[in-house]
C-alpha atoms as a PDB file:
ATOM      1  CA  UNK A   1      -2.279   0.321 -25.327  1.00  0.00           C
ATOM      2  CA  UNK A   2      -1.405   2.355 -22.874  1.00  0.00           C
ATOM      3  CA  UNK A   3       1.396   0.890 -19.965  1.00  0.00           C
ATOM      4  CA  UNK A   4      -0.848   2.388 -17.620  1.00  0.00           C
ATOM      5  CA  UNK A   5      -3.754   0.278 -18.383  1.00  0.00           C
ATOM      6  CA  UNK A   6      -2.136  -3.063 -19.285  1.00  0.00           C
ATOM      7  CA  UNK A   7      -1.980  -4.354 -15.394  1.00  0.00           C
ATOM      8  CA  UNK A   8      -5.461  -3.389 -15.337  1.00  0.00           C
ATOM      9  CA  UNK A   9      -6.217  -5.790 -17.930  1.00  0.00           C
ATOM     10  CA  UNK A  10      -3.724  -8.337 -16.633  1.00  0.00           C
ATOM     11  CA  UNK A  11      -5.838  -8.210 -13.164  1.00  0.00           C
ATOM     12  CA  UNK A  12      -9.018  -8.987 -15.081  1.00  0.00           C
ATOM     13  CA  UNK A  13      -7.990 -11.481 -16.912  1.00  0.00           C
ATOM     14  CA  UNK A  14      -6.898 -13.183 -13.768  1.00  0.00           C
ATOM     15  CA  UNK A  15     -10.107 -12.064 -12.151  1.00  0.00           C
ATOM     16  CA  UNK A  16     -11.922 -14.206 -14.606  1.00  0.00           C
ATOM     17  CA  UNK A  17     -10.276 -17.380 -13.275  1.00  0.00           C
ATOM     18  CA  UNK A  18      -7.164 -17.138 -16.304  1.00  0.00           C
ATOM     19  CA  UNK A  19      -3.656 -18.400 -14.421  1.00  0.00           C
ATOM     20  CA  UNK A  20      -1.056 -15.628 -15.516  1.00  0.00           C
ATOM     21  CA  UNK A  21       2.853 -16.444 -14.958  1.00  0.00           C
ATOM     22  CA  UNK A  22       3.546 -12.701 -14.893  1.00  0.00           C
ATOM     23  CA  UNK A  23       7.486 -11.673 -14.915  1.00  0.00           C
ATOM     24  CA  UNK A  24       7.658  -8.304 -14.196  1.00  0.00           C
ATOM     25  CA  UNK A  25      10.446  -5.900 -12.780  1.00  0.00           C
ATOM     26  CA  UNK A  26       8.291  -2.683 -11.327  1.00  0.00           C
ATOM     27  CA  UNK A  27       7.758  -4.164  -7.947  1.00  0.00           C
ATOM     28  CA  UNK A  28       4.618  -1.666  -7.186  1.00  0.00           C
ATOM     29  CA  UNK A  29       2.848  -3.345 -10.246  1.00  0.00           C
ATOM     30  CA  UNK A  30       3.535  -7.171  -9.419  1.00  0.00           C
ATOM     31  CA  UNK A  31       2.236  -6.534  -5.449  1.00  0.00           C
ATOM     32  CA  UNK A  32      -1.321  -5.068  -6.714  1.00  0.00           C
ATOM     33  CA  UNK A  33      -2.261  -7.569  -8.986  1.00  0.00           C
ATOM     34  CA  UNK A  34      -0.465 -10.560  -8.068  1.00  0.00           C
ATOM     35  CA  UNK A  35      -1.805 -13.206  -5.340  1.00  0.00           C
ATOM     36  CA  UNK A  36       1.761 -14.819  -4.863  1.00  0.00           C
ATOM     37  CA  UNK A  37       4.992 -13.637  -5.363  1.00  0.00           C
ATOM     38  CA  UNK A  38       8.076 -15.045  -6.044  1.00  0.00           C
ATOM     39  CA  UNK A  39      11.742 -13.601  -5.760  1.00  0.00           C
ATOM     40  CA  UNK A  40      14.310 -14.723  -7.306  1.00  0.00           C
ATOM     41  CA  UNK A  41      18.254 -14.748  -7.043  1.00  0.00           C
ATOM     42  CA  UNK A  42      21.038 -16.038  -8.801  1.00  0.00           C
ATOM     43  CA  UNK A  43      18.298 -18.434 -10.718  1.00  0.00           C
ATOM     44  CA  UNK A  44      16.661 -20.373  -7.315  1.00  0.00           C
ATOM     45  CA  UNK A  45      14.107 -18.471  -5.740  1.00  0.00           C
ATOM     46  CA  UNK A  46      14.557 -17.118  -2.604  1.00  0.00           C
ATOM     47  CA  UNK A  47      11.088 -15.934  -1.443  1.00  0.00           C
ATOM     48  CA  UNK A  48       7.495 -17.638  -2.292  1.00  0.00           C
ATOM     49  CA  UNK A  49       4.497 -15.895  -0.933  1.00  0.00           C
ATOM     50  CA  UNK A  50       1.466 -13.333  -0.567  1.00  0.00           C
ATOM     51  CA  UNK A  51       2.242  -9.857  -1.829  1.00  0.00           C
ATOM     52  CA  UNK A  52       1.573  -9.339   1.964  1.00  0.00           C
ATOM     53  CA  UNK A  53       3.602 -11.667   3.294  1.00  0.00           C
ATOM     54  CA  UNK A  54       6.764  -9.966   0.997  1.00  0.00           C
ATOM     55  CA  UNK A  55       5.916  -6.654   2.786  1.00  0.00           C
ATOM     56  CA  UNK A  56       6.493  -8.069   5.809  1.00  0.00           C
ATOM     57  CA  UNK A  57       9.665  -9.578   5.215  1.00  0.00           C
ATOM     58  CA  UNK A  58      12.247  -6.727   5.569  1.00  0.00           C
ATOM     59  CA  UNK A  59      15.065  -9.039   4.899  1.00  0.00           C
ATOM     60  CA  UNK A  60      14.135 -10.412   1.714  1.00  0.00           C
ATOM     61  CA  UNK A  61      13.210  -6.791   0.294  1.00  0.00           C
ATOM     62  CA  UNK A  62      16.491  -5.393   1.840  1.00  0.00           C
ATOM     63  CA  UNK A  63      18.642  -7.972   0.649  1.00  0.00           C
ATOM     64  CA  UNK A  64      16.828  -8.957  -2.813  1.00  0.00           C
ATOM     65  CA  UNK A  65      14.472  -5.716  -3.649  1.00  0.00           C
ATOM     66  CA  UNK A  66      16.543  -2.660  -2.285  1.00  0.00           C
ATOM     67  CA  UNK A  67      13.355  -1.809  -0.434  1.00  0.00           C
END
């Protein structure tokens, strides 16, 4: 399968009412098909929220995503 299409699949899945615990480290790939987000450093996370809440949280990106 190709790595292109395997979030695709991931977002149906989910689509179809499937719970996915996805761990994933491309950042662009977790926002589009995720509908909460966690962060995580030094094993306790320090964000929990919306894909659109992380975008709005400069600090936690800067600090956590280096973005």
């Amino acid at each position: 399968m190709e790595a292109k299409a395997e979030p695709d699949l991931i977002a149906e899945i989910a689509r179809r009412g499937v719970a996915i615990l996805l761990v994933e480290q491309k950042l662009s790939i977790a926002m589009r098909i995720s509908h909460r987000v966690y962060v995580m450093g030094h094993g306790k996370i320090v964000f929990e929220g919306s894909p659109d809440d992380l975008k709005a949280n400069s600090a936690v990106r800067k600090e956590w995503l280096e973005v």
